[in-house]
Structures are given as structure tokens and as C-alpha cells.
PDB file of N, CA and C in Angstrom:
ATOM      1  N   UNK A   1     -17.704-161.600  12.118  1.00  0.00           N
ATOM      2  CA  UNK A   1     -18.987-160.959  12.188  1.00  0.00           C
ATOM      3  C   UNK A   1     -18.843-159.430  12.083  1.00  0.00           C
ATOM      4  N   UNK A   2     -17.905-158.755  12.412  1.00  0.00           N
ATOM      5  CA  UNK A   2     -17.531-157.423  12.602  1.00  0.00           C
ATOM      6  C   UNK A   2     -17.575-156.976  11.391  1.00  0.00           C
ATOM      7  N   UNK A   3     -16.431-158.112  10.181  1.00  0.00           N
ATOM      8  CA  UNK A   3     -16.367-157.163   9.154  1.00  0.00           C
ATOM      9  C   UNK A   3     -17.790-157.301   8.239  1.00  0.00           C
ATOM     10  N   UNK A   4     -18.708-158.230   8.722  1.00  0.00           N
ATOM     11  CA  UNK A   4     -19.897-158.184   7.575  1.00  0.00           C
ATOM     12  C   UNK A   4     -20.816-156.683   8.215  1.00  0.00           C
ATOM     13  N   UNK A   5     -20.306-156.453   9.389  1.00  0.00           N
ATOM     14  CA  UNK A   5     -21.194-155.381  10.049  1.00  0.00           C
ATOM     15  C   UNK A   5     -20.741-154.013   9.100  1.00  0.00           C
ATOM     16  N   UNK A   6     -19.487-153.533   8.806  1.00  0.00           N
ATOM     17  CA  UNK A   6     -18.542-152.696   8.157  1.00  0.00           C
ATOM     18  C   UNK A   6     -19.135-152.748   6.761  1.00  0.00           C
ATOM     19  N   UNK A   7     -19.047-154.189   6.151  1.00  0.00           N
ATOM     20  CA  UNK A   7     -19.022-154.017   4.801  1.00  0.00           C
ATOM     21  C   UNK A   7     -20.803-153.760   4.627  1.00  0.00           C
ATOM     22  N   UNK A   8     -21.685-153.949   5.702  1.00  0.00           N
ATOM     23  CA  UNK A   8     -22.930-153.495   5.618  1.00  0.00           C
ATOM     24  C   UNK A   8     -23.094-152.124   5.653  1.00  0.00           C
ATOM     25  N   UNK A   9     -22.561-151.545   6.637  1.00  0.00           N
ATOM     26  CA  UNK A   9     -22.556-150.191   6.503  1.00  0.00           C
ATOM     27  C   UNK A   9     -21.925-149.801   5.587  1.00  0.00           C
ATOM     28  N   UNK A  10     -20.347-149.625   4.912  1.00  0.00           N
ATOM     29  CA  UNK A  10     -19.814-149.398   3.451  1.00  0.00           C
ATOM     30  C   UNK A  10     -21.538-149.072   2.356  1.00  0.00           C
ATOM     31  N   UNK A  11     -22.043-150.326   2.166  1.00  0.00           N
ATOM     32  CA  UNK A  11     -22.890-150.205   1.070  1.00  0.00           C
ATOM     33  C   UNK A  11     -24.026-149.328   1.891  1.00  0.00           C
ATOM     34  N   UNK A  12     -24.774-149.364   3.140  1.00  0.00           N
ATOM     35  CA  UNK A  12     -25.449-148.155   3.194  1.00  0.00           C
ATOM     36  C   UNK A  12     -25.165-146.694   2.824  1.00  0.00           C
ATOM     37  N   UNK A  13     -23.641-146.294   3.305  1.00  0.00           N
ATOM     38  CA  UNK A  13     -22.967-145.378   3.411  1.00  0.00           C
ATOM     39  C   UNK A  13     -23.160-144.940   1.149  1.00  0.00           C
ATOM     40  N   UNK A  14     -22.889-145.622   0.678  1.00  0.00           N
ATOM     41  CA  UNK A  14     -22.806-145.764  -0.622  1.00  0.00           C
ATOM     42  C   UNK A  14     -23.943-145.149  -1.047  1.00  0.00           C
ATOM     43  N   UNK A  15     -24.826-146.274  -0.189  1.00  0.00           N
ATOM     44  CA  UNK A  15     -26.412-146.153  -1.592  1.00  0.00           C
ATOM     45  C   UNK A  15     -26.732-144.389  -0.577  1.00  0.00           C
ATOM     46  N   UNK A  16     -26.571-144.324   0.115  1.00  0.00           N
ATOM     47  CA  UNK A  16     -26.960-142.937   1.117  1.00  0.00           C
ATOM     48  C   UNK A  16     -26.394-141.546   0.171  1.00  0.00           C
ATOM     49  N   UNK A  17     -25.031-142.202  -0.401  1.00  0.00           N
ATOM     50  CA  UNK A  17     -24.380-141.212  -1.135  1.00  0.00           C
ATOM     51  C   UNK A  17     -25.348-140.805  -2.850  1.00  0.00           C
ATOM     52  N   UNK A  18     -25.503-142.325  -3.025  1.00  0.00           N
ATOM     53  CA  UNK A  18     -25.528-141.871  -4.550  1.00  0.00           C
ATOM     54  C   UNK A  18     -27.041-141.458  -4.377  1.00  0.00           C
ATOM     55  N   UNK A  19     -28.009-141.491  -4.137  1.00  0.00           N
ATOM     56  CA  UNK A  19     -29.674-140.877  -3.414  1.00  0.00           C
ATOM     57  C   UNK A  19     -29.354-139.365  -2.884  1.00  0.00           C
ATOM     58  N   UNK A  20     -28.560-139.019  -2.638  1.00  0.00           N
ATOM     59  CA  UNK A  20     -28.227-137.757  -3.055  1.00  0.00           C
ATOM     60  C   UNK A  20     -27.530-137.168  -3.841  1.00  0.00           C
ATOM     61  N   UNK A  21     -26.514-137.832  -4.484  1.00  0.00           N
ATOM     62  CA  UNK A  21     -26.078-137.467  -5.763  1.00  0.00           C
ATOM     63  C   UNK A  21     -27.624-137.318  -6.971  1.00  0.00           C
ATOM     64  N   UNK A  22     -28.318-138.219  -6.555  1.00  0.00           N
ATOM     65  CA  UNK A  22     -29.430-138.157  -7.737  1.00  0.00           C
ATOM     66  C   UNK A  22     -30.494-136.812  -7.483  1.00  0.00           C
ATOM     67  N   UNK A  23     -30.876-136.496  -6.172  1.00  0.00           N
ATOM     68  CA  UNK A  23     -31.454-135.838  -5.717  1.00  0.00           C
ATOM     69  C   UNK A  23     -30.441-134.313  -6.198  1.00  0.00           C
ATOM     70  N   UNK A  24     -29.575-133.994  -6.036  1.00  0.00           N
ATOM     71  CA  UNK A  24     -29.016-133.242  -6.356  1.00  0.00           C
ATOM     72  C   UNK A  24     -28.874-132.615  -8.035  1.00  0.00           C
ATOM     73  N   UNK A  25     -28.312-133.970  -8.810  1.00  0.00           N
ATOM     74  CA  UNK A  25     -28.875-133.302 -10.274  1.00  0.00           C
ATOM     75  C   UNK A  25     -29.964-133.532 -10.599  1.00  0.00           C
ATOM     76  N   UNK A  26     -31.404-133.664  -9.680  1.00  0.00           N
ATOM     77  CA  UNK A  26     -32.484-133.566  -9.868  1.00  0.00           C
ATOM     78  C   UNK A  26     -33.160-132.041  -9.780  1.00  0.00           C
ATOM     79  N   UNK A  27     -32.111-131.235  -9.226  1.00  0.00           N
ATOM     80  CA  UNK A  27     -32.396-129.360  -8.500  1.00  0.00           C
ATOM     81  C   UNK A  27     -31.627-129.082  -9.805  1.00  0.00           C
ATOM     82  N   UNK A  28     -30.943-129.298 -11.113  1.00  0.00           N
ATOM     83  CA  UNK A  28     -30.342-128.921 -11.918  1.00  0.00           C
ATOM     84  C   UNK A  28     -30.881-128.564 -13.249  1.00  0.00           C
ATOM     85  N   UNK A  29     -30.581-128.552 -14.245  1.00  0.00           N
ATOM     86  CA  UNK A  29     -31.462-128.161 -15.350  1.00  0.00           C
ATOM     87  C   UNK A  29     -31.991-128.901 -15.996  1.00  0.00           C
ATOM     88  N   UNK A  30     -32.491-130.052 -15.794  1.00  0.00           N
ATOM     89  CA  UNK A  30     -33.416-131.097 -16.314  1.00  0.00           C
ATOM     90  C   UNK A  30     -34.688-131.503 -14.982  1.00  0.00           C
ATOM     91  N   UNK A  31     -35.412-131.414 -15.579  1.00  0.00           N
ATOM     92  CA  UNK A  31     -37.145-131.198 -14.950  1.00  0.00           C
ATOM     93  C   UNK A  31     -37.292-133.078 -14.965  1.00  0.00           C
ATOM     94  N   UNK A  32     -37.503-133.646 -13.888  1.00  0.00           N
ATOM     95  CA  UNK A  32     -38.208-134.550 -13.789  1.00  0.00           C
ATOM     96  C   UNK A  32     -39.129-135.695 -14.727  1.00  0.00           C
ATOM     97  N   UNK A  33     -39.182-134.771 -15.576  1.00  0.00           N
ATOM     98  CA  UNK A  33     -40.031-135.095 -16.827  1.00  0.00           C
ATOM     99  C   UNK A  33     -39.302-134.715 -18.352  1.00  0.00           C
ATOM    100  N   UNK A  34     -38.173-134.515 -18.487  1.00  0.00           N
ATOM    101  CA  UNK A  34     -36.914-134.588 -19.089  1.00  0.00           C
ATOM    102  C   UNK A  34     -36.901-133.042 -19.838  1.00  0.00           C
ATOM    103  N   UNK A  35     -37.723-132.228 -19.330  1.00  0.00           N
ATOM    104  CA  UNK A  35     -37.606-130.912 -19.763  1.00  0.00           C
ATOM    105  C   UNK A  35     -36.386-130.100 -18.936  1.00  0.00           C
ATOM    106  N   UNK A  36     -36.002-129.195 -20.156  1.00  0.00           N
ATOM    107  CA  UNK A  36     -34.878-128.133 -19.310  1.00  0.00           C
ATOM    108  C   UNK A  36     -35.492-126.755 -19.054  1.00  0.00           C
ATOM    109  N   UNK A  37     -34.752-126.444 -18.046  1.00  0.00           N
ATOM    110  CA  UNK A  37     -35.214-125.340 -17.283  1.00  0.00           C
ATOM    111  C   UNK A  37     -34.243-124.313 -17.944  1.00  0.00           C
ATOM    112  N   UNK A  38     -34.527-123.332 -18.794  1.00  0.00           N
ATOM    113  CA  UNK A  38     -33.610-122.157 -19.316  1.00  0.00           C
ATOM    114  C   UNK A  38     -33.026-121.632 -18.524  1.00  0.00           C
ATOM    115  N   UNK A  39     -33.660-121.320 -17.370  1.00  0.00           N
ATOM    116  CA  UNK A  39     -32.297-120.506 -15.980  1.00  0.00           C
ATOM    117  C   UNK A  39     -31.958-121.061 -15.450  1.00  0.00           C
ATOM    118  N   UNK A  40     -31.837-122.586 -15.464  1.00  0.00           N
ATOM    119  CA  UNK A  40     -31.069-122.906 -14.522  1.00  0.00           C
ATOM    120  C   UNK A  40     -30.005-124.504 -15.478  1.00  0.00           C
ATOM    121  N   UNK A  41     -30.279-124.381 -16.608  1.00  0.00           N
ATOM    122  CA  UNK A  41     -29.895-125.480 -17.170  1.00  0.00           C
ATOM    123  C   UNK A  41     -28.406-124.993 -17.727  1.00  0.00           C
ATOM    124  N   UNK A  42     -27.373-125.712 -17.950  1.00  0.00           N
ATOM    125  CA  UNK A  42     -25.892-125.951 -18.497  1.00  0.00           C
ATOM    126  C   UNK A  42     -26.060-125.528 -19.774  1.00  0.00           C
ATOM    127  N   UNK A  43     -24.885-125.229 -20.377  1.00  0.00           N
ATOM    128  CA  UNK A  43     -24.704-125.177 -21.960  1.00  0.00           C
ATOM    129  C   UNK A  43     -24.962-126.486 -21.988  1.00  0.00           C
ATOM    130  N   UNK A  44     -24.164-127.918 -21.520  1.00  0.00           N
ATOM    131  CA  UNK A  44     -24.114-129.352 -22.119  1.00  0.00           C
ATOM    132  C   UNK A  44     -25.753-129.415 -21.996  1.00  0.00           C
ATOM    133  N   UNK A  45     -26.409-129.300 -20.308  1.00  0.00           N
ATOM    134  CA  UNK A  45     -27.560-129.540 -20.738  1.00  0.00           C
ATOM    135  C   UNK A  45     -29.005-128.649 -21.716  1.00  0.00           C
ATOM    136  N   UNK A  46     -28.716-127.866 -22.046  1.00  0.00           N
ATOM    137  CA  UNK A  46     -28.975-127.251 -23.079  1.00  0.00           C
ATOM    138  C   UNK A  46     -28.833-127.662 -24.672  1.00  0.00           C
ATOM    139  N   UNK A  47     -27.740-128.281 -24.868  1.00  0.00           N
ATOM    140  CA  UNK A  47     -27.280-128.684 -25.955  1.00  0.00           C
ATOM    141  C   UNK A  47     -28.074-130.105 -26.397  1.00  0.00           C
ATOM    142  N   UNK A  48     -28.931-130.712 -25.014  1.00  0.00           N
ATOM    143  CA  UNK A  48     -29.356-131.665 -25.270  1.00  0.00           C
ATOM    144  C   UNK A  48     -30.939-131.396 -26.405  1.00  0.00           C
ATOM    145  N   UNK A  49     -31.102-130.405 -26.397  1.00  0.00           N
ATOM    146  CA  UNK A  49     -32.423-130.229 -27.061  1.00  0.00           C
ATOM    147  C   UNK A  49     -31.888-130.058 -28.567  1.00  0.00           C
ATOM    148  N   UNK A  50     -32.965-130.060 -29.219  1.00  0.00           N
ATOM    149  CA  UNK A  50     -32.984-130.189 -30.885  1.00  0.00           C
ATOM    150  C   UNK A  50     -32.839-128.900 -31.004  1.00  0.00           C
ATOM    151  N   UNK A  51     -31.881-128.862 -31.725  1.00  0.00           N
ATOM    152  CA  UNK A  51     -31.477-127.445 -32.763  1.00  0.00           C
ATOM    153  C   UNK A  51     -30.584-126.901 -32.261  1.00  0.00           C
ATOM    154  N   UNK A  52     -30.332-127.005 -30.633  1.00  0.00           N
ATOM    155  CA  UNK A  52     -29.285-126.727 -30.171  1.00  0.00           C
ATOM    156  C   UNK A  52     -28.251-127.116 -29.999  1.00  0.00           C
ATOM    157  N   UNK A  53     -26.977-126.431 -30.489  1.00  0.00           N
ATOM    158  CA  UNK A  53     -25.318-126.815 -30.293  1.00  0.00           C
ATOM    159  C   UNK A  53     -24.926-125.958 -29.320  1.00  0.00           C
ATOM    160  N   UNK A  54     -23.192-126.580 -29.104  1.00  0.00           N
ATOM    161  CA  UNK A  54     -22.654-125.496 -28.362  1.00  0.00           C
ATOM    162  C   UNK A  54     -22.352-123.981 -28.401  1.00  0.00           C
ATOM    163  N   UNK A  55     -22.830-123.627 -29.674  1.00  0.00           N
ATOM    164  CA  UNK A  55     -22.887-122.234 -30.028  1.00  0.00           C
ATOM    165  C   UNK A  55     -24.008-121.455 -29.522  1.00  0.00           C
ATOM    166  N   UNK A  56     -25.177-122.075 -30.027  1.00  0.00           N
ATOM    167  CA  UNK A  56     -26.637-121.508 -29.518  1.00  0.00           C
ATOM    168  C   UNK A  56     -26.710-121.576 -27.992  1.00  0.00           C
ATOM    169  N   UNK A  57     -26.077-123.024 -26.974  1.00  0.00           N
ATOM    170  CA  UNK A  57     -26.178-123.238 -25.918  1.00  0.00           C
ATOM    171  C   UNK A  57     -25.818-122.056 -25.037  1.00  0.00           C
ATOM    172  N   UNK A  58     -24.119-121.528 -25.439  1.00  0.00           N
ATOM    173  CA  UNK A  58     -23.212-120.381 -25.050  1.00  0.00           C
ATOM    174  C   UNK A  58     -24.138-119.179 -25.418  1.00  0.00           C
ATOM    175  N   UNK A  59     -24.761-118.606 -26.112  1.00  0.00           N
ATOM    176  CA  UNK A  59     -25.539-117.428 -26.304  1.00  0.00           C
ATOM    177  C   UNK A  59     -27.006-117.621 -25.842  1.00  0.00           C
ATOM    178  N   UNK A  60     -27.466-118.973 -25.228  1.00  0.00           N
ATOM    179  CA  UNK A  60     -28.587-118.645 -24.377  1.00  0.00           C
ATOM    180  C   UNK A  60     -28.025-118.731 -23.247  1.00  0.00           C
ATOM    181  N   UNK A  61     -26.936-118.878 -22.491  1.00  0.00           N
ATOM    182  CA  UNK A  61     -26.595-119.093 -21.226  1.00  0.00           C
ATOM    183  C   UNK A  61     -25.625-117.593 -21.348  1.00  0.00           C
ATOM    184  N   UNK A  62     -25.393-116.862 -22.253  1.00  0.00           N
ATOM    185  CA  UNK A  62     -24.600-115.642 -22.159  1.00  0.00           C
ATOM    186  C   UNK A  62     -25.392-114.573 -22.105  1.00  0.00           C
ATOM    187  N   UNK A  63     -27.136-114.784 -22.442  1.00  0.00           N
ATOM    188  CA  UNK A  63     -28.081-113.849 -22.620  1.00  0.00           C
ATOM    189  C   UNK A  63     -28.537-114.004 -21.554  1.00  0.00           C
ATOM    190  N   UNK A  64     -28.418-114.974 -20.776  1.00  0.00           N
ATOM    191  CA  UNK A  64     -29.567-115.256 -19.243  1.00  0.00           C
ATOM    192  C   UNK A  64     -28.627-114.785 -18.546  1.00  0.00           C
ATOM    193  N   UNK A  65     -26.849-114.815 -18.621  1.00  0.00           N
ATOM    194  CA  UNK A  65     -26.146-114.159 -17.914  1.00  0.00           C
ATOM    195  C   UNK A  65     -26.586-112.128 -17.668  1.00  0.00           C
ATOM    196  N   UNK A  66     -26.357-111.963 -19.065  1.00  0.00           N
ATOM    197  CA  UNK A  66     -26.428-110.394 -19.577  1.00  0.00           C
ATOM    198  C   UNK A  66     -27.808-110.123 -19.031  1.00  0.00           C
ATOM    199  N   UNK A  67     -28.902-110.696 -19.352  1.00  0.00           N
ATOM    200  CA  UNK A  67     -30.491-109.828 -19.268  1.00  0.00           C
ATOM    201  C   UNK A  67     -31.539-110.581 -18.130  1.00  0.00           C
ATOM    202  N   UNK A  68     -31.070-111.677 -17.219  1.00  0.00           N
ATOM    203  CA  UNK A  68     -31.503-112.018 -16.259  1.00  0.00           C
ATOM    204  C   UNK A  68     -32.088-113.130 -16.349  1.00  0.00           C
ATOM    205  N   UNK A  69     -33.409-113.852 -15.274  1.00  0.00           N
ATOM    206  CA  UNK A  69     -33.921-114.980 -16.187  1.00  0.00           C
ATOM    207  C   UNK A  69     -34.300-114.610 -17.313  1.00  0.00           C
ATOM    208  N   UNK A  70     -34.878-115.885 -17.894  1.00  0.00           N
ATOM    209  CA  UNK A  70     -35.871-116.087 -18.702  1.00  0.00           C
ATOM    210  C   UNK A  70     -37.910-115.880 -18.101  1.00  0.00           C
ATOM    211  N   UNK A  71     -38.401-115.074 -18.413  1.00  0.00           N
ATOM    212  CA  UNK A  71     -40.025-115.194 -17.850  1.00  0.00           C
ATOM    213  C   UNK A  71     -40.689-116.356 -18.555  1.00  0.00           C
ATOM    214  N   UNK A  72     -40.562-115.988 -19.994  1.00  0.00           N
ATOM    215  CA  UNK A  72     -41.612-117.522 -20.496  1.00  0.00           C
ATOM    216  C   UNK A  72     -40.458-117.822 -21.296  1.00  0.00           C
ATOM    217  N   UNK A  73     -40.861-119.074 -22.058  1.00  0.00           N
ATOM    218  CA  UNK A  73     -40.204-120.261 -22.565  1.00  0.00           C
ATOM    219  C   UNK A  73     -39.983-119.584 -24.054  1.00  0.00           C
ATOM    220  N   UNK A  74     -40.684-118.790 -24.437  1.00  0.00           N
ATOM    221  CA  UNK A  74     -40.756-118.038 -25.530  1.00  0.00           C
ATOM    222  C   UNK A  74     -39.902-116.824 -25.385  1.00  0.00           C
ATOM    223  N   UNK A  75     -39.365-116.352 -24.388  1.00  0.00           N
ATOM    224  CA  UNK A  75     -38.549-115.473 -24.423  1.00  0.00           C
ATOM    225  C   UNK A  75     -37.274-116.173 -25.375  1.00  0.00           C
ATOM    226  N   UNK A  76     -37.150-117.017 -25.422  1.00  0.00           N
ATOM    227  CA  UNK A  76     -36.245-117.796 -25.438  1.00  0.00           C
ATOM    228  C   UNK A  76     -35.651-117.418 -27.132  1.00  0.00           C
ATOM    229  N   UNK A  77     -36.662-116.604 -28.174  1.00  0.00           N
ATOM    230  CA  UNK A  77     -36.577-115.979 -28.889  1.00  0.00           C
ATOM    231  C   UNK A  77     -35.974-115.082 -29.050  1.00  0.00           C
ATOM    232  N   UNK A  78     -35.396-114.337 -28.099  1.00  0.00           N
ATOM    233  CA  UNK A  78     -35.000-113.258 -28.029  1.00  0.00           C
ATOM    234  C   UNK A  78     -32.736-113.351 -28.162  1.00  0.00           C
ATOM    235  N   UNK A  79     -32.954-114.817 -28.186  1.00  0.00           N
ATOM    236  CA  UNK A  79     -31.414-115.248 -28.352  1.00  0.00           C
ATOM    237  C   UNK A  79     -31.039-115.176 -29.726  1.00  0.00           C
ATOM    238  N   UNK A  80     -29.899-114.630 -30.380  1.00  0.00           N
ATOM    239  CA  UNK A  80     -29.844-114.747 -31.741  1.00  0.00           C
ATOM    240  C   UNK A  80     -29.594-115.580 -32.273  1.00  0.00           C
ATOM    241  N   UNK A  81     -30.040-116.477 -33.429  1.00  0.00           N
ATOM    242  CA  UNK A  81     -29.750-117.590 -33.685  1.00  0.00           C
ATOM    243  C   UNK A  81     -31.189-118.217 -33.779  1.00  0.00           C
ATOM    244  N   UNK A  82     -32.143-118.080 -32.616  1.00  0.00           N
ATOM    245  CA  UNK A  82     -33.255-119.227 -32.140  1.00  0.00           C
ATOM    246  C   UNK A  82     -34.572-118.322 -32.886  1.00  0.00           C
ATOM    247  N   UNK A  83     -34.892-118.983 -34.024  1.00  0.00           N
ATOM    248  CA  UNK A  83     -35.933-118.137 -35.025  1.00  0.00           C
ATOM    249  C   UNK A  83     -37.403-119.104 -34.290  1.00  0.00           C
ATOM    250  N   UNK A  84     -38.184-118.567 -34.640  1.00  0.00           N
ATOM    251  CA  UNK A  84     -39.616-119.542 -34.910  1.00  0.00           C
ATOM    252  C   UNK A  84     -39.503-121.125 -34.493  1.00  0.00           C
ATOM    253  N   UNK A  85     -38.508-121.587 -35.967  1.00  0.00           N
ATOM    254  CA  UNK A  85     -38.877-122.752 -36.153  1.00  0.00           C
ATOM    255  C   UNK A  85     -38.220-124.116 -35.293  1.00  0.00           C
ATOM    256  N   UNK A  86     -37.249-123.120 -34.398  1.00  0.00           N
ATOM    257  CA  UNK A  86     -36.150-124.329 -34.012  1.00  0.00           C
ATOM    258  C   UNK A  86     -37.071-123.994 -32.696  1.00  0.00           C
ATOM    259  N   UNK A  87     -37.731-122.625 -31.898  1.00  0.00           N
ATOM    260  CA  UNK A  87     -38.491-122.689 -30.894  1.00  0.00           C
ATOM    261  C   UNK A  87     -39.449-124.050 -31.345  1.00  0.00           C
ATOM    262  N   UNK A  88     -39.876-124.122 -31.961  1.00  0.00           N
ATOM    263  CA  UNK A  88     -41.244-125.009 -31.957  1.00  0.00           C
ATOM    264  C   UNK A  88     -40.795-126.537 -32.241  1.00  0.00           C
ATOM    265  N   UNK A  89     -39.260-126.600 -32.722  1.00  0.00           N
ATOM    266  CA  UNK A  89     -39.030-127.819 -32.088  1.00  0.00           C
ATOM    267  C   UNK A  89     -38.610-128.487 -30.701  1.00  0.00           C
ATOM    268  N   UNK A  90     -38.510-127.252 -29.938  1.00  0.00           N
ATOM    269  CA  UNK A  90     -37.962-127.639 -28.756  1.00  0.00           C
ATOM    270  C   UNK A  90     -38.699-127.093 -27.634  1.00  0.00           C
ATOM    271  N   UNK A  91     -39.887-126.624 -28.286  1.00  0.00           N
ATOM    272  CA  UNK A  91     -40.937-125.743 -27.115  1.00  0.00           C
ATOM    273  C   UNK A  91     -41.380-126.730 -25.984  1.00  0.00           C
ATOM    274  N   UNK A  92     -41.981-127.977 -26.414  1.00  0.00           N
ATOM    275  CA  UNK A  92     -42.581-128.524 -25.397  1.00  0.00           C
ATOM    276  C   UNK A  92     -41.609-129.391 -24.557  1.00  0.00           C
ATOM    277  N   UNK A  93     -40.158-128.807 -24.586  1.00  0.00           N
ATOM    278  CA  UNK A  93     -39.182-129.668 -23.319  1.00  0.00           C
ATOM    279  C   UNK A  93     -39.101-128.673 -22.701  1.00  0.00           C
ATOM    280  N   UNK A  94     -39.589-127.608 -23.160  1.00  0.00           N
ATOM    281  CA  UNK A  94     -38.745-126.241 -22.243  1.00  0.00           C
ATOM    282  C   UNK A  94     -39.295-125.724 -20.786  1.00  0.00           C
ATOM    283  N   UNK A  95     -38.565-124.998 -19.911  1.00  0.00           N
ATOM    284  CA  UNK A  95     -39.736-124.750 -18.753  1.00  0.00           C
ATOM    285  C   UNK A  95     -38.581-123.650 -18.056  1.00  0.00           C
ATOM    286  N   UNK A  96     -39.362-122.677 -17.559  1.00  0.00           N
ATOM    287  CA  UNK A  96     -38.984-121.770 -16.695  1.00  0.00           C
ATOM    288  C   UNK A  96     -39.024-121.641 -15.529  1.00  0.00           C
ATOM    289  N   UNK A  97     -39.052-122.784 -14.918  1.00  0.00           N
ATOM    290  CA  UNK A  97     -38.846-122.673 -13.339  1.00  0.00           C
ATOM    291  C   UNK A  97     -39.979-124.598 -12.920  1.00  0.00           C
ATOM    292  N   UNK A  98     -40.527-124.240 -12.218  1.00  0.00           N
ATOM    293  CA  UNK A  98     -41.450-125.480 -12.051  1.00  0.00           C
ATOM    294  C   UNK A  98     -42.275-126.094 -13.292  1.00  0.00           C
ATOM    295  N   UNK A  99     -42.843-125.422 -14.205  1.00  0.00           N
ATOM    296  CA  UNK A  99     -44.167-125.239 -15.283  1.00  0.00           C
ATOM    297  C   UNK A  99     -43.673-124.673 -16.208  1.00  0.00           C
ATOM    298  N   UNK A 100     -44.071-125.234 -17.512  1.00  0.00           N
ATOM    299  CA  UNK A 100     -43.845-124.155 -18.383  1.00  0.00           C
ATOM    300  C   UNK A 100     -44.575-122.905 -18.992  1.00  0.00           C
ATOM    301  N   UNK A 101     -44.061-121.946 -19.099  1.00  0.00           N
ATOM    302  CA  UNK A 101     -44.517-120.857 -19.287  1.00  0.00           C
ATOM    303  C   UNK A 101     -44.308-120.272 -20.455  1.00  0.00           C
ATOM    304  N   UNK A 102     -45.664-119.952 -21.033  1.00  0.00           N
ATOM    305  CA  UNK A 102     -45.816-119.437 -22.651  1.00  0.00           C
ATOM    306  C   UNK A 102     -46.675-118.384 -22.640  1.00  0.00           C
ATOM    307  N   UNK A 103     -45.995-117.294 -23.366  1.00  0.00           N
ATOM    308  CA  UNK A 103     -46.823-115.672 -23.009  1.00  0.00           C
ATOM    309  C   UNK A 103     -48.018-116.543 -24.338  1.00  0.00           C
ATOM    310  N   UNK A 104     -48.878-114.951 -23.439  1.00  0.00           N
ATOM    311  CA  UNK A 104     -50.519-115.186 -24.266  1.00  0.00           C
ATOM    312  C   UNK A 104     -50.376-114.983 -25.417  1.00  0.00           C
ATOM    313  N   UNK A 105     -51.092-115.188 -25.917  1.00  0.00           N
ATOM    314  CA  UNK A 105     -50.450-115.006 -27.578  1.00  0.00           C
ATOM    315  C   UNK A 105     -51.517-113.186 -28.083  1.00  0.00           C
ATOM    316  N   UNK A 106     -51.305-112.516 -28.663  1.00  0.00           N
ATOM    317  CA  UNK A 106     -51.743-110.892 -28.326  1.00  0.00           C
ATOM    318  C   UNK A 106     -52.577-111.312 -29.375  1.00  0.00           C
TER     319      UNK A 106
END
């Protein structure tokens, strides 16, 4: 009886672990809703969006290093490499913190 008590706890102890393992790369750079967060997302997870490789990934994560966050999702322009058209394929995964954020248009 002892060891079914052990091997009960083992698997609580487990599922206790991995519910925070999930919770944890849930605070990481993928949004709930499978968007990435520019300041806080990986080159790999970065790389997951369209148009982006590990080249573009390394120079938006070397520009957020150098010039701070990102404010809107459109700053995101300001990386060399990321013109117009590859923004507008990857605009609506993008997000800057909770929401995504897109300057007004002037």
C-alpha cells in the first residue's frame, strides 16, 4: 500500500512540474494566441514567423538589444532587412507586450 501511496505522489509531483513548465514558456515570447512578442521573444522564436530566418531573427533581437524595446509592432521596420512587405506578412502575429500595437497611421 505504501508504494502505491509514493508512486501517487511521483505522478502528482510530475504533473505539478510540467503545469509549470507550461506556465513558464507561457511568460516567453509566444502570446497565448500564437503571436510573438518582439521584446521578449528568442531568435528561434522569432524565426517562427514568415519571412523570418536566422539572420533577420539575430538583427531584430540585436536592434532590441542596441535601441531598447520595441513601442509598436511597426517599429519593427526599423530592422534592416524587414521592408513593407514581409511586415504585412507577419503583422497580425506580432505584439508588443500584452496587445498589439500599431502607430496611427499620419
Amino acid at each position: 500500500m505504501r508504494h502505491i501511496h509514493q508512486l501517487n505522489r511521483s505522478h502528482f509531483t510530475i504533473s505539478i512540474l510540467a503545469l509549470m513548465l507550461i506556465v513558464s514558456l507561457s511568460g516567453m515570447g509566444f502570446a497565448a494566441d500564437g503571436q510573438v512578442d518582439l521584446n521578449t521573444g528568442t531568435a528561434k522564436e522569432l524565426q517562427q514567423l514568415p519571412g523570418i530566418g536566422k539572420g533577420l531573427a539575430k538583427r531584430i533581437v540585436d536592434y532590441r538589444t542596441a535601441n531598447g524595446p520595441f513601442k509598436t509592432v511597426e517599429d519593427l521596420i526599423k530592422v534592416k532587412g524587414i521592408g513593407k512587405k514581409t511586415f504585412a506578412k507577419m503583422q497580425d502575429r506580432l505584439t508588443v507586450g500584452s496587445s498589439p500595437q500599431v502607430a496611427a497611421s499620419e
